[in-house]
ModelCIF file with pLDDT and N, C-alpha, C, O atoms, coordinates in Angstrom:
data_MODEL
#
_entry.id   MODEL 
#
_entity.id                         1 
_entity.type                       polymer 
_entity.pdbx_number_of_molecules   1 
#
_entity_poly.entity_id                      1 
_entity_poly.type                           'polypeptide(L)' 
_entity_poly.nstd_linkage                   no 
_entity_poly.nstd_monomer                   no 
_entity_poly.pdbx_seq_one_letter_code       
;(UNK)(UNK)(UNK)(UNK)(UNK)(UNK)(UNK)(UNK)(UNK)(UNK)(UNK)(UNK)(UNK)(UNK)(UNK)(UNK)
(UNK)(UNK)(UNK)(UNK)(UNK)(UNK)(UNK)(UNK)(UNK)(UNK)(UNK)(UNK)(UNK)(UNK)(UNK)(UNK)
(UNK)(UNK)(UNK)
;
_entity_poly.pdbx_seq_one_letter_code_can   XXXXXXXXXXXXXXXXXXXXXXXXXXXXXXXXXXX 
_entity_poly.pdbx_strand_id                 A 
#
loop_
_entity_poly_seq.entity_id 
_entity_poly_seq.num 
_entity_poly_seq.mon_id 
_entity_poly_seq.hetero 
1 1  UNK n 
1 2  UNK n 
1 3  UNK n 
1 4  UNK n 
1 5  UNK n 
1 6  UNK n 
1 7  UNK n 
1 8  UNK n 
1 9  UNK n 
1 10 UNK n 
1 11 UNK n 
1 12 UNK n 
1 13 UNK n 
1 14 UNK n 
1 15 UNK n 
1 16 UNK n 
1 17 UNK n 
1 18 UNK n 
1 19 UNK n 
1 20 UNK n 
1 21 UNK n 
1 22 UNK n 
1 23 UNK n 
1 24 UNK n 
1 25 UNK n 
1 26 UNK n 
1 27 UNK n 
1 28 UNK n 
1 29 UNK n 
1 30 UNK n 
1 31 UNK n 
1 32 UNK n 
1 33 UNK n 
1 34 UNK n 
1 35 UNK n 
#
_struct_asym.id          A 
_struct_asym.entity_id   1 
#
loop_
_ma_qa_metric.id 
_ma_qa_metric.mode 
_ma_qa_metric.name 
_ma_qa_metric.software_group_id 
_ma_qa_metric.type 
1 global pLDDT . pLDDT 
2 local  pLDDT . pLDDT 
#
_ma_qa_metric_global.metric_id      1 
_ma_qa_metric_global.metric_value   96.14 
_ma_qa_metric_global.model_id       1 
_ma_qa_metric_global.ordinal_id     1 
#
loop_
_ma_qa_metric_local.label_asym_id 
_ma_qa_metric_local.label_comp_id 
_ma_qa_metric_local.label_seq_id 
_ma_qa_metric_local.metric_id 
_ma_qa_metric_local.metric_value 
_ma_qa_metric_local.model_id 
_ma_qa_metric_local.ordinal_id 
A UNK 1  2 98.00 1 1  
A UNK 2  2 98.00 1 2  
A UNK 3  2 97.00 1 3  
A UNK 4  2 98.00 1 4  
A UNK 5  2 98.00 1 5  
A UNK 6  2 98.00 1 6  
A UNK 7  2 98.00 1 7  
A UNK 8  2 98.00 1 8  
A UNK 9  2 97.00 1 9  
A UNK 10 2 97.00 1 10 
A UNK 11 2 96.00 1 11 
A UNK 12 2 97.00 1 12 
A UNK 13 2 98.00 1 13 
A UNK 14 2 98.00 1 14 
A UNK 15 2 98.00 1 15 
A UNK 16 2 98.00 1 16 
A UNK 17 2 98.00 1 17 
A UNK 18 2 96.00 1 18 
A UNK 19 2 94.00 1 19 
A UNK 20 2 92.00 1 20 
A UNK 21 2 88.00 1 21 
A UNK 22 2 91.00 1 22 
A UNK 23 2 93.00 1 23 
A UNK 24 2 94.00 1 24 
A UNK 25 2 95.00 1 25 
A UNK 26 2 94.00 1 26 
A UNK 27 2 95.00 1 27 
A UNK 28 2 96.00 1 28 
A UNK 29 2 96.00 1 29 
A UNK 30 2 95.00 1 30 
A UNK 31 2 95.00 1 31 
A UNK 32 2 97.00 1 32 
A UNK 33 2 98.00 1 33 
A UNK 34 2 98.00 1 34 
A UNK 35 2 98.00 1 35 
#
loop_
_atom_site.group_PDB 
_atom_site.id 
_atom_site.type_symbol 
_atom_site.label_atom_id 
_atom_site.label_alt_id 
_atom_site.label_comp_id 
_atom_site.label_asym_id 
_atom_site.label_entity_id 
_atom_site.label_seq_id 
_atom_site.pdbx_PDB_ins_code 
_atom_site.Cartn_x 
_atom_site.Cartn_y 
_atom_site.Cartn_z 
_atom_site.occupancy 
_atom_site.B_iso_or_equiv 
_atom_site.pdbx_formal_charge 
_atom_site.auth_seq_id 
_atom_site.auth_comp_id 
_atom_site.auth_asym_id 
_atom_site.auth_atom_id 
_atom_site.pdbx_PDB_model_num 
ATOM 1   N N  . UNK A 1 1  ? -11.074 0.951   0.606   1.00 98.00 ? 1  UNK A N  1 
ATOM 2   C CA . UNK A 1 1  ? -11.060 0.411   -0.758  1.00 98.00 ? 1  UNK A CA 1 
ATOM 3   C C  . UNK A 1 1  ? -10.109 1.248   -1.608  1.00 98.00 ? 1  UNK A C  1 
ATOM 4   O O  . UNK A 1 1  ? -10.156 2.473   -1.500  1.00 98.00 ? 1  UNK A O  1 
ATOM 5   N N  . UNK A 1 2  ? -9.268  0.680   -2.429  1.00 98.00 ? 2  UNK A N  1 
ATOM 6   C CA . UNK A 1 2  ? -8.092  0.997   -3.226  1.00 98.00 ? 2  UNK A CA 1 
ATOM 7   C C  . UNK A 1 2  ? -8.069  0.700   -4.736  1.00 98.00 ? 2  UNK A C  1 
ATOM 8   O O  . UNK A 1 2  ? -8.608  -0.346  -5.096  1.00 98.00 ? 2  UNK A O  1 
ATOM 9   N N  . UNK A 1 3  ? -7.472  1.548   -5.718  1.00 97.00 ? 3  UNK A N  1 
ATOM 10  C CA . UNK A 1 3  ? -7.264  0.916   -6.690  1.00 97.00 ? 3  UNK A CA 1 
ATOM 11  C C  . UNK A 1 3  ? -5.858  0.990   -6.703  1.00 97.00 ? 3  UNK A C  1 
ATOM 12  O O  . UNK A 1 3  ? -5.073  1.697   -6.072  1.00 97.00 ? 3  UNK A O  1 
ATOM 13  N N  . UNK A 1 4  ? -5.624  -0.344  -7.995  1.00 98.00 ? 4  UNK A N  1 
ATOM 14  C CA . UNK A 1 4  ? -4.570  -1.082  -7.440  1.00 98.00 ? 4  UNK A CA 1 
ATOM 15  C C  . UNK A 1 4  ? -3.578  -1.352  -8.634  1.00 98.00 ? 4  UNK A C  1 
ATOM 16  O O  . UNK A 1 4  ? -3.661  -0.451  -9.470  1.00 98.00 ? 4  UNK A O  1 
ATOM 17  N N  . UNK A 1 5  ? -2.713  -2.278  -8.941  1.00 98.00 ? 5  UNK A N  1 
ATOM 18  C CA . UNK A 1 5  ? -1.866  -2.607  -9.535  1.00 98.00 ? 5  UNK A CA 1 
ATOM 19  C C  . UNK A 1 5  ? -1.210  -3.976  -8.706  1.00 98.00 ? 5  UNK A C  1 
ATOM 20  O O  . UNK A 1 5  ? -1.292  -4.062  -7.481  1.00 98.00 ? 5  UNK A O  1 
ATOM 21  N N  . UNK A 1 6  ? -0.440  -5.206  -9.699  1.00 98.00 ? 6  UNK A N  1 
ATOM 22  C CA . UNK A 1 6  ? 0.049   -6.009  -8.378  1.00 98.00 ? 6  UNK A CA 1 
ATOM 23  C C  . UNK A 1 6  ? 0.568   -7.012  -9.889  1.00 98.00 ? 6  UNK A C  1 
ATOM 24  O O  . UNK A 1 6  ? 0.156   -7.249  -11.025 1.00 98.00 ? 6  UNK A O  1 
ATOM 25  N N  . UNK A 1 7  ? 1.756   -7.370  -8.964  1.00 98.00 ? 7  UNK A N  1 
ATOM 26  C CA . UNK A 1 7  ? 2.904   -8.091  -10.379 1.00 98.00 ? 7  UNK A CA 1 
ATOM 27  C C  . UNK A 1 7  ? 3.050   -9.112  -9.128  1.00 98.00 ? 7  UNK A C  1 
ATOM 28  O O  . UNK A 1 7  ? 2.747   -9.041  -7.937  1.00 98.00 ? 7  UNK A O  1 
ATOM 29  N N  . UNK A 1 8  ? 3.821   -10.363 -10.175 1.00 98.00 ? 8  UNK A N  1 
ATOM 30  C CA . UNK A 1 8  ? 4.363   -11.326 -9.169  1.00 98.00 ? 8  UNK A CA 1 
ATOM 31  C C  . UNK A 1 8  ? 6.169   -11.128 -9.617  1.00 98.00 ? 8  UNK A C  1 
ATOM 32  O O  . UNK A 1 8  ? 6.682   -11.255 -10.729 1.00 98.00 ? 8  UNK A O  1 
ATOM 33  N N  . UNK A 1 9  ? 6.839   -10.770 -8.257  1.00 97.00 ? 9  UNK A N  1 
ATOM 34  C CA . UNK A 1 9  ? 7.983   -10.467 -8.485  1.00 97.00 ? 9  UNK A CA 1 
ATOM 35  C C  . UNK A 1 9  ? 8.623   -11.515 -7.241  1.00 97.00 ? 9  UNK A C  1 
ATOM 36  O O  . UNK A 1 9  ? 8.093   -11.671 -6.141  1.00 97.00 ? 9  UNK A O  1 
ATOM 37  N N  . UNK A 1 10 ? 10.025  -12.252 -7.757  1.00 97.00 ? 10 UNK A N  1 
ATOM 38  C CA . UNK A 1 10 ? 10.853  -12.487 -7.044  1.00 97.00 ? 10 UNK A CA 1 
ATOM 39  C C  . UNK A 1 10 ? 9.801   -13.870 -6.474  1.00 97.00 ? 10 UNK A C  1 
ATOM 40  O O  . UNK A 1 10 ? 10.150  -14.398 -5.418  1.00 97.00 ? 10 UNK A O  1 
ATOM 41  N N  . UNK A 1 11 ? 8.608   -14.390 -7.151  1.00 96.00 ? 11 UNK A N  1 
ATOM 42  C CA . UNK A 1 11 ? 7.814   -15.520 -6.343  1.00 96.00 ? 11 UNK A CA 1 
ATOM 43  C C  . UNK A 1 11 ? 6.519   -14.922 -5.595  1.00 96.00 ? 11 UNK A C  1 
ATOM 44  O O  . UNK A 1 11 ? 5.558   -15.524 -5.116  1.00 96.00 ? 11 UNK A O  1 
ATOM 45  N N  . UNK A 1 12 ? 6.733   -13.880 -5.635  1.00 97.00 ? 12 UNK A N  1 
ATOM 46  C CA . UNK A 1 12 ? 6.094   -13.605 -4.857  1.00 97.00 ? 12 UNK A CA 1 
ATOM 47  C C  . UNK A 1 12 ? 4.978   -12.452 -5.075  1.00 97.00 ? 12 UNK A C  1 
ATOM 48  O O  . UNK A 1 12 ? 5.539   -11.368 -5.236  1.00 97.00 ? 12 UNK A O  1 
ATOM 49  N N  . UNK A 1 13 ? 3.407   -12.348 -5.136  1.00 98.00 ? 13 UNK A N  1 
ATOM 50  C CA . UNK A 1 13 ? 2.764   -11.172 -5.675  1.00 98.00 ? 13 UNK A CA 1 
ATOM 51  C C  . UNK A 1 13 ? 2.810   -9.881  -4.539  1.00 98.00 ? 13 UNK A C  1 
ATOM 52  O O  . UNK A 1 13 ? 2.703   -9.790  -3.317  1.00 98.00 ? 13 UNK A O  1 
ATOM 53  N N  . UNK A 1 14 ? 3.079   -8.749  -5.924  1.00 98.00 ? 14 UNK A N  1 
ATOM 54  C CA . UNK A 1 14 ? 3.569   -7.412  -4.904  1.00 98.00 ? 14 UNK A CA 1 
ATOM 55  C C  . UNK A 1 14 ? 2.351   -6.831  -5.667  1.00 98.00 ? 14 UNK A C  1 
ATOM 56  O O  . UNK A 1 14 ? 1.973   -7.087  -6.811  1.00 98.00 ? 14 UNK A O  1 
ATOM 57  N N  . UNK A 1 15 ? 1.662   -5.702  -4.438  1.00 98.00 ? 15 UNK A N  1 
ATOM 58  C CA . UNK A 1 15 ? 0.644   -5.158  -4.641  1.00 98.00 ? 15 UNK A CA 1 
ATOM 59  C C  . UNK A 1 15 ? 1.089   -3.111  -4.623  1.00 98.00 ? 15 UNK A C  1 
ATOM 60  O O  . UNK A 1 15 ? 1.944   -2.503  -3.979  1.00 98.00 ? 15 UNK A O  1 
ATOM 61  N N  . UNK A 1 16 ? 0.492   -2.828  -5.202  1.00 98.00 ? 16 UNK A N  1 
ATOM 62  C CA . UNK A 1 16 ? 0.933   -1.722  -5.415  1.00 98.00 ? 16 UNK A CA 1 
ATOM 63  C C  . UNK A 1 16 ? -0.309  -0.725  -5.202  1.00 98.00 ? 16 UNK A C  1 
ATOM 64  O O  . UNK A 1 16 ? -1.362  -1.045  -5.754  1.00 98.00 ? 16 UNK A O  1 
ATOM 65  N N  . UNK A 1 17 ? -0.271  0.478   -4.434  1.00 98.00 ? 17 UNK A N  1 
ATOM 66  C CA . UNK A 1 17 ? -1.360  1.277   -3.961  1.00 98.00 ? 17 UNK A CA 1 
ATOM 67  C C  . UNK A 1 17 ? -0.732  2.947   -4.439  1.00 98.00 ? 17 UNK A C  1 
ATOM 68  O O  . UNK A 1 17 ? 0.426   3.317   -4.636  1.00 98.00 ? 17 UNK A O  1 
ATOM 69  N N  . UNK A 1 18 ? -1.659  3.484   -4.491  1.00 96.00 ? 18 UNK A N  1 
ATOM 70  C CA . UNK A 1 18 ? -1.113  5.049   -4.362  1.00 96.00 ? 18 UNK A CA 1 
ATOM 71  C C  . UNK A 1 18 ? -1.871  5.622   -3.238  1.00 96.00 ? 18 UNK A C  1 
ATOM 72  O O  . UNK A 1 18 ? -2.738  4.842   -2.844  1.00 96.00 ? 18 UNK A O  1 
ATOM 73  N N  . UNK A 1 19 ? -1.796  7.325   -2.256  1.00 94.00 ? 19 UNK A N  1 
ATOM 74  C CA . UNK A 1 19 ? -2.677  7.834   -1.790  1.00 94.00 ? 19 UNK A CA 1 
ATOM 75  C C  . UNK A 1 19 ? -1.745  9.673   -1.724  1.00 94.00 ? 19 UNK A C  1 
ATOM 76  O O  . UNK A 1 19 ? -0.602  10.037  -2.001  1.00 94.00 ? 19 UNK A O  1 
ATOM 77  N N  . UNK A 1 20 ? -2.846  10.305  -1.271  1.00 92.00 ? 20 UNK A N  1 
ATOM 78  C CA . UNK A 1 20 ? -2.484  11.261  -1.315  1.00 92.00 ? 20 UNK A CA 1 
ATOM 79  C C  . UNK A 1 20 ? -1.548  11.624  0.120   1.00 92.00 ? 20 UNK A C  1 
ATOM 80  O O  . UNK A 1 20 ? -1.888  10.992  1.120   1.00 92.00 ? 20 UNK A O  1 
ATOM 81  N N  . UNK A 1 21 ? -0.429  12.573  0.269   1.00 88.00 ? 21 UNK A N  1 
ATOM 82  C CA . UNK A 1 21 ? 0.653   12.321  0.783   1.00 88.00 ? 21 UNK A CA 1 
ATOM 83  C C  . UNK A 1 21 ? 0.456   12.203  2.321   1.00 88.00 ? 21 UNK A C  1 
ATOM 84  O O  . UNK A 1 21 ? 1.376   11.854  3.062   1.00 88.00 ? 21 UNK A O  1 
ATOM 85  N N  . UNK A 1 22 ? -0.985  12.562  2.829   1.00 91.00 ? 22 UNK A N  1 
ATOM 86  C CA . UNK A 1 22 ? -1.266  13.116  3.934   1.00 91.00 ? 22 UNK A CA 1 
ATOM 87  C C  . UNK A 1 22 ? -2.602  12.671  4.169   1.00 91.00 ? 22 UNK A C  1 
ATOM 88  O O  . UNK A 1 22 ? -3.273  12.432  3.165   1.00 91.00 ? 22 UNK A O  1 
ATOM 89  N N  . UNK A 1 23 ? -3.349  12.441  5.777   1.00 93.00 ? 23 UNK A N  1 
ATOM 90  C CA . UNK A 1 23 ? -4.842  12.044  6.019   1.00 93.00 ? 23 UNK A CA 1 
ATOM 91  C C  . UNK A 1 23 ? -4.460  10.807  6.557   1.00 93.00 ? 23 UNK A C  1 
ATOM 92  O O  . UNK A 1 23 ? -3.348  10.280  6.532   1.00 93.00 ? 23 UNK A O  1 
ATOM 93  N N  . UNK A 1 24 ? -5.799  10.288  7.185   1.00 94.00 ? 24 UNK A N  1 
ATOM 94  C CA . UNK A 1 24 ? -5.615  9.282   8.088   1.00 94.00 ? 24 UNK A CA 1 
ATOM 95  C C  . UNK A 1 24 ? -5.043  7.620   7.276   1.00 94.00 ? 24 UNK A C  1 
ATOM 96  O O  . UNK A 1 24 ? -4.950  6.715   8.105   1.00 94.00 ? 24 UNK A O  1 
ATOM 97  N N  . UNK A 1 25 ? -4.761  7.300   6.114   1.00 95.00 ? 25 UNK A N  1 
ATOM 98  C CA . UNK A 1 25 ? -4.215  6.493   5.998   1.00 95.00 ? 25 UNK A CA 1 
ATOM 99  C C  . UNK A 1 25 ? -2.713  6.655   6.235   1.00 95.00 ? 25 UNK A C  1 
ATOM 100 O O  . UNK A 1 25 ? -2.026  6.037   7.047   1.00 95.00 ? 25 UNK A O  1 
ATOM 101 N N  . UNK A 1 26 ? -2.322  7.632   5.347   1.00 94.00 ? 26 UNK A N  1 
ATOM 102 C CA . UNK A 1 26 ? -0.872  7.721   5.572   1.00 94.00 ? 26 UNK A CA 1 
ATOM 103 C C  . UNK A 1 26 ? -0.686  8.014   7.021   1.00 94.00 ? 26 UNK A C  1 
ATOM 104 O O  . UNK A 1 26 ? 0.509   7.791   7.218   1.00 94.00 ? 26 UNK A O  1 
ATOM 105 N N  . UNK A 1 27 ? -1.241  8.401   8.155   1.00 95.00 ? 27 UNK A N  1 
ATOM 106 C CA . UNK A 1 27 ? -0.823  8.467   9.138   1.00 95.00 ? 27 UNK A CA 1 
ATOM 107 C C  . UNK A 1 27 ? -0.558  7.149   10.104  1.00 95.00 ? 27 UNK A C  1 
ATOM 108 O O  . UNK A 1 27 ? 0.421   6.747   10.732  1.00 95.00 ? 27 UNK A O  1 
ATOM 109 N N  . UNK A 1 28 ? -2.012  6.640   9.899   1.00 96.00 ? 28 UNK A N  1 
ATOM 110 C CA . UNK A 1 28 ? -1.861  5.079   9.958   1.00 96.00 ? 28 UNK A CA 1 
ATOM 111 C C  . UNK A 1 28 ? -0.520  4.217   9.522   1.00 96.00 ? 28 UNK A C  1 
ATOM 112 O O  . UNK A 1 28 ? 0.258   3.750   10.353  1.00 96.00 ? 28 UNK A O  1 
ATOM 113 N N  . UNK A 1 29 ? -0.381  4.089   8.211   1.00 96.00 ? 29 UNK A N  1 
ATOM 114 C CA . UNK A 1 29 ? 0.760   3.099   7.893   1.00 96.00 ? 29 UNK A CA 1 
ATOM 115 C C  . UNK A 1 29 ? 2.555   4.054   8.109   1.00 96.00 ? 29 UNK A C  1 
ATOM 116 O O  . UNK A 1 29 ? 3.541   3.672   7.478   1.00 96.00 ? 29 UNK A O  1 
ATOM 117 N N  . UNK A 1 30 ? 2.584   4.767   8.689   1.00 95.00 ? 30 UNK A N  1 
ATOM 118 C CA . UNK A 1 30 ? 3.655   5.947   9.385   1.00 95.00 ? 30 UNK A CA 1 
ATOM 119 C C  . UNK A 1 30 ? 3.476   4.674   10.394  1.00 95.00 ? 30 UNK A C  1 
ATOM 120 O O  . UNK A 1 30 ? 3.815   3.507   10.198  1.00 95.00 ? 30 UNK A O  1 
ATOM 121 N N  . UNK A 1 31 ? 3.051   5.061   11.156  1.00 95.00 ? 31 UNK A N  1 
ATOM 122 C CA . UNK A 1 31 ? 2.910   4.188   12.895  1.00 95.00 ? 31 UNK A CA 1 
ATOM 123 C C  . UNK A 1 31 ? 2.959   2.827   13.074  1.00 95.00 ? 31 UNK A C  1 
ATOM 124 O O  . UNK A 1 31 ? 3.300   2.157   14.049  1.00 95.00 ? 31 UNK A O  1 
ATOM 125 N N  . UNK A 1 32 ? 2.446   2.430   11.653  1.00 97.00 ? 32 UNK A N  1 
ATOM 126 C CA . UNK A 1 32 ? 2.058   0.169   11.533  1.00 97.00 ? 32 UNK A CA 1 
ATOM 127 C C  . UNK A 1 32 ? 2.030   0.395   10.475  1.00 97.00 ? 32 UNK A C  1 
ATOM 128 O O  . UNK A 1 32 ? 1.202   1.209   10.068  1.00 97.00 ? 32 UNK A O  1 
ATOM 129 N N  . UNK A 1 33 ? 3.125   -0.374  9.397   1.00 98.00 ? 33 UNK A N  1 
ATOM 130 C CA . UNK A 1 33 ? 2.347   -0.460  8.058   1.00 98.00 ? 33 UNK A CA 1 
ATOM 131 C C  . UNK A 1 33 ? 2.254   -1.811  7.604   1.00 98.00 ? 33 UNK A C  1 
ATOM 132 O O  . UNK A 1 33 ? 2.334   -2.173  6.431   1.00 98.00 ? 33 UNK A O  1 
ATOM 133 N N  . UNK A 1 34 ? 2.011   -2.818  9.004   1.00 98.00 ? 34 UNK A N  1 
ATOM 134 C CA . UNK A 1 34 ? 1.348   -4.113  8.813   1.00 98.00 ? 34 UNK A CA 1 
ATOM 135 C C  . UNK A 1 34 ? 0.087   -3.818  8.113   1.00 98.00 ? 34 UNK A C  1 
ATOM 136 O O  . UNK A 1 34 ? -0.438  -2.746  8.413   1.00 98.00 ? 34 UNK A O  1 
ATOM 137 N N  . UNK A 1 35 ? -0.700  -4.798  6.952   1.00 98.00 ? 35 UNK A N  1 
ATOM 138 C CA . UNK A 1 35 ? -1.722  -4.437  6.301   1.00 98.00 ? 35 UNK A CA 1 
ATOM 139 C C  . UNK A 1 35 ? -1.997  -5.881  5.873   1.00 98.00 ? 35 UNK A C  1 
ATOM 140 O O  . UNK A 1 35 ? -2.965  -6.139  5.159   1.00 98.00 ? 35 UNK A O  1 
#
């Protein structure tokens, strides 16, 4: 679970996340950042 931000740009809605630079998400989307 995330908090979030999210515009519709170009047609299309873009979602916007933050996390801290390091830990198992960012390692995750390093390797797949299909989501």
């Amino acid at each position: 679970p995330m908090t979030f931000g999210s515009a519709v740009e170009d047609g299309k809605i873009v979602v916007y996340i933050h996390s801290a630079g390091e830990g198992r998400k960012c390692d995750i989307l390093a390797k797949d950042p299909r989501v």
